[in-house]
C-alpha atoms as a PDB file:
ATOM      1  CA  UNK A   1      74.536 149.722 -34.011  1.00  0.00           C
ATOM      2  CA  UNK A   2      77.417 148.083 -35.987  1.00  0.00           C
ATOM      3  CA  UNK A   3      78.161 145.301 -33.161  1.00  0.00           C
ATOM      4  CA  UNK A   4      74.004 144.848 -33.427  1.00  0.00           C
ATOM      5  CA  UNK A   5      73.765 144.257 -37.352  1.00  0.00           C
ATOM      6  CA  UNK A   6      71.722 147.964 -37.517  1.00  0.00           C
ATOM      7  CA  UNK A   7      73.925 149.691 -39.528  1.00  0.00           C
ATOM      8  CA  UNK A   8      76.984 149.851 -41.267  1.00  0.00           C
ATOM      9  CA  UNK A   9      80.114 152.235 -40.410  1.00  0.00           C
ATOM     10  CA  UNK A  10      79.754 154.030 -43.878  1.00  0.00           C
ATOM     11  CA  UNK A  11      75.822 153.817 -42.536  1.00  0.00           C
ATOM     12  CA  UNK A  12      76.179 155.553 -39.056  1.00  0.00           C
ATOM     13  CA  UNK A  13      79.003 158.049 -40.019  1.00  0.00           C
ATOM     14  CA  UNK A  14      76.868 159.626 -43.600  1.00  0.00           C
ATOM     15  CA  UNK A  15      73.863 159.867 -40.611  1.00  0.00           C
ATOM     16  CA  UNK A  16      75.931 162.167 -38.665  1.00  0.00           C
ATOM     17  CA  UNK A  17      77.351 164.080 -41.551  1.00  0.00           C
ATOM     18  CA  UNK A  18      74.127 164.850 -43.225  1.00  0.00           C
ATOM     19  CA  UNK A  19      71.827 164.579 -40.013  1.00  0.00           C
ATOM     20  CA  UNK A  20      74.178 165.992 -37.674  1.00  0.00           C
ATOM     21  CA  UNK A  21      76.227 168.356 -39.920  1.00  0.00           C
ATOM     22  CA  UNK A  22      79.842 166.516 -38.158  1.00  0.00           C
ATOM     23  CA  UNK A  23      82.231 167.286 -40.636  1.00  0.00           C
ATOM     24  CA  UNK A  24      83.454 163.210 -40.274  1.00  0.00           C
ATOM     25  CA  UNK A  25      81.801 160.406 -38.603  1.00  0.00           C
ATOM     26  CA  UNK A  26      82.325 159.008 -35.470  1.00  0.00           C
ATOM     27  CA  UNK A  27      83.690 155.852 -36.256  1.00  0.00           C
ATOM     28  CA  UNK A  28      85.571 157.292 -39.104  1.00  0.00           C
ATOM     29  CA  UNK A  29      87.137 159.830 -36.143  1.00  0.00           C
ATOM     30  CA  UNK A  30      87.995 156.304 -34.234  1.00  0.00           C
ATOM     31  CA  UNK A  31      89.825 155.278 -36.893  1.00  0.00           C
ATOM     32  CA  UNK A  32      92.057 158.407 -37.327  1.00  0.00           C
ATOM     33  CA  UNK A  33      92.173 158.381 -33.872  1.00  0.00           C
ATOM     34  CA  UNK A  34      92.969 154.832 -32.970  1.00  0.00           C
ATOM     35  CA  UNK A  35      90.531 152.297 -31.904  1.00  0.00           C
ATOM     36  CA  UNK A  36      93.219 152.116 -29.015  1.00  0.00           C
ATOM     37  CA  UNK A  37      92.840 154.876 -27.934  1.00  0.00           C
ATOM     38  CA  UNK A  38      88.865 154.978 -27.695  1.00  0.00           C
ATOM     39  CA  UNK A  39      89.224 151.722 -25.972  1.00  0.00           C
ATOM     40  CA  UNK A  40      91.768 153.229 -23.291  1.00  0.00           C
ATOM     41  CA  UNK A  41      89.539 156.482 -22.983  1.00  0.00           C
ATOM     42  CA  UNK A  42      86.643 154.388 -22.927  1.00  0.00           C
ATOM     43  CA  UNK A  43      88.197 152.725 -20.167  1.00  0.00           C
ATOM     44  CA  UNK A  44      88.626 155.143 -18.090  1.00  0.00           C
ATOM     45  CA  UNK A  45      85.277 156.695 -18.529  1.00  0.00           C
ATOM     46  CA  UNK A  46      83.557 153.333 -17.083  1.00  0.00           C
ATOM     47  CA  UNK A  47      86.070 153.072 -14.502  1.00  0.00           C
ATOM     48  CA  UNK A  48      85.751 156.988 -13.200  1.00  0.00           C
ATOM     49  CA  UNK A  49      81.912 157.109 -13.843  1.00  0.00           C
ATOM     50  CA  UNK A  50      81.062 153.809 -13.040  1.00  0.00           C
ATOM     51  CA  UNK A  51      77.554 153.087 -14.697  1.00  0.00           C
ATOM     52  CA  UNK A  52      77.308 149.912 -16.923  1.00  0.00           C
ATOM     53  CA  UNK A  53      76.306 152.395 -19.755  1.00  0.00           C
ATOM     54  CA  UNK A  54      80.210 153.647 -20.118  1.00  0.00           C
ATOM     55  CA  UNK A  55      81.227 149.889 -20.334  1.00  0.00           C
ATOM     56  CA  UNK A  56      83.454 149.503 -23.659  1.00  0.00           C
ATOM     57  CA  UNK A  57      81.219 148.171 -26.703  1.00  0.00           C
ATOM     58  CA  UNK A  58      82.220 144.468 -27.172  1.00  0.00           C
ATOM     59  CA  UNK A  59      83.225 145.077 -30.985  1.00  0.00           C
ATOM     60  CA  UNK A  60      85.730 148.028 -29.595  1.00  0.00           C
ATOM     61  CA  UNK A  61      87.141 145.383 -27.035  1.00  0.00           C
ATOM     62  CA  UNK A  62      87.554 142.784 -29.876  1.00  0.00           C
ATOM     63  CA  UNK A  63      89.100 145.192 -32.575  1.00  0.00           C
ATOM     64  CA  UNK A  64      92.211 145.818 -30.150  1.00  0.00           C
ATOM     65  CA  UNK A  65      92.520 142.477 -29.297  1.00  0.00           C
ATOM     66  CA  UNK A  66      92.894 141.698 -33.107  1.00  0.00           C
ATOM     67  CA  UNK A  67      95.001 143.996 -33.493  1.00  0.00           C
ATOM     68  CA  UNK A  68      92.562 146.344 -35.944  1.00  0.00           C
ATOM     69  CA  UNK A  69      93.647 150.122 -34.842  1.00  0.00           C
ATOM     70  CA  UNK A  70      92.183 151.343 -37.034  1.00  0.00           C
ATOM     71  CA  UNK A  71      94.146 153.410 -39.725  1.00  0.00           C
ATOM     72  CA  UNK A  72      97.656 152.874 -38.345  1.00  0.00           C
ATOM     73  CA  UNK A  73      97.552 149.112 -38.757  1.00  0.00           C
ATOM     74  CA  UNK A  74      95.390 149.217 -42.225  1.00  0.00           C
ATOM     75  CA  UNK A  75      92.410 148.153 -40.467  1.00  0.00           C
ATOM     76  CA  UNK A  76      89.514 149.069 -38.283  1.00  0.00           C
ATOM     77  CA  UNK A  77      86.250 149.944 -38.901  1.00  0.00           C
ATOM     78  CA  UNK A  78      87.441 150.927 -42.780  1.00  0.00           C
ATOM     79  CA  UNK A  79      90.109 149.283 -44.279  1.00  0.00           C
ATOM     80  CA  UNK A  80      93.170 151.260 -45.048  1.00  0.00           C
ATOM     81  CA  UNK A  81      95.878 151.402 -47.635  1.00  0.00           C
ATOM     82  CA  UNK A  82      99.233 152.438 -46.669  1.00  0.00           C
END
């Protein structure tokens, strides 16, 4: 929804707090996580499952390869401060 122009991260994450009751949004989750990370387990979810559906999203693909982690390099989906 964000790589589409649908929604914003604060957007999709408040969704699944209020809609969903998730304590923290997905992409908020990423960035704690590491956008990395979800790239690498991403990854290997396409690879072992093998339906175009499991593909990594484009805009997780480009976030790693600029370097946008997430909250261990100040940047992701949110922007951090150290």
């Amino acid at each position: 929804m964000v790589e589409e122009g649908v929604a914003s991260p604060e957007s999709i994450d408040k969704a699944m707090e209020l809609g969903y009751g998730h304590p923290m949004g997905p992409l908020r989750v990423s960035d704690l996580v590491g956008l990395d990370v979800r790239l690498a387990i991403a990854k290997t979810l396409h690879q072992e499952l093998g339906a175009a559906h499991f593909a990594p999203p484009g805009i997780l693909v480009e976030k790693v390869r600029e370097g946008k982690l997430g909250k261990k390099s100040g940047e992701g989906f949110y922007r951090w401060e150290k």
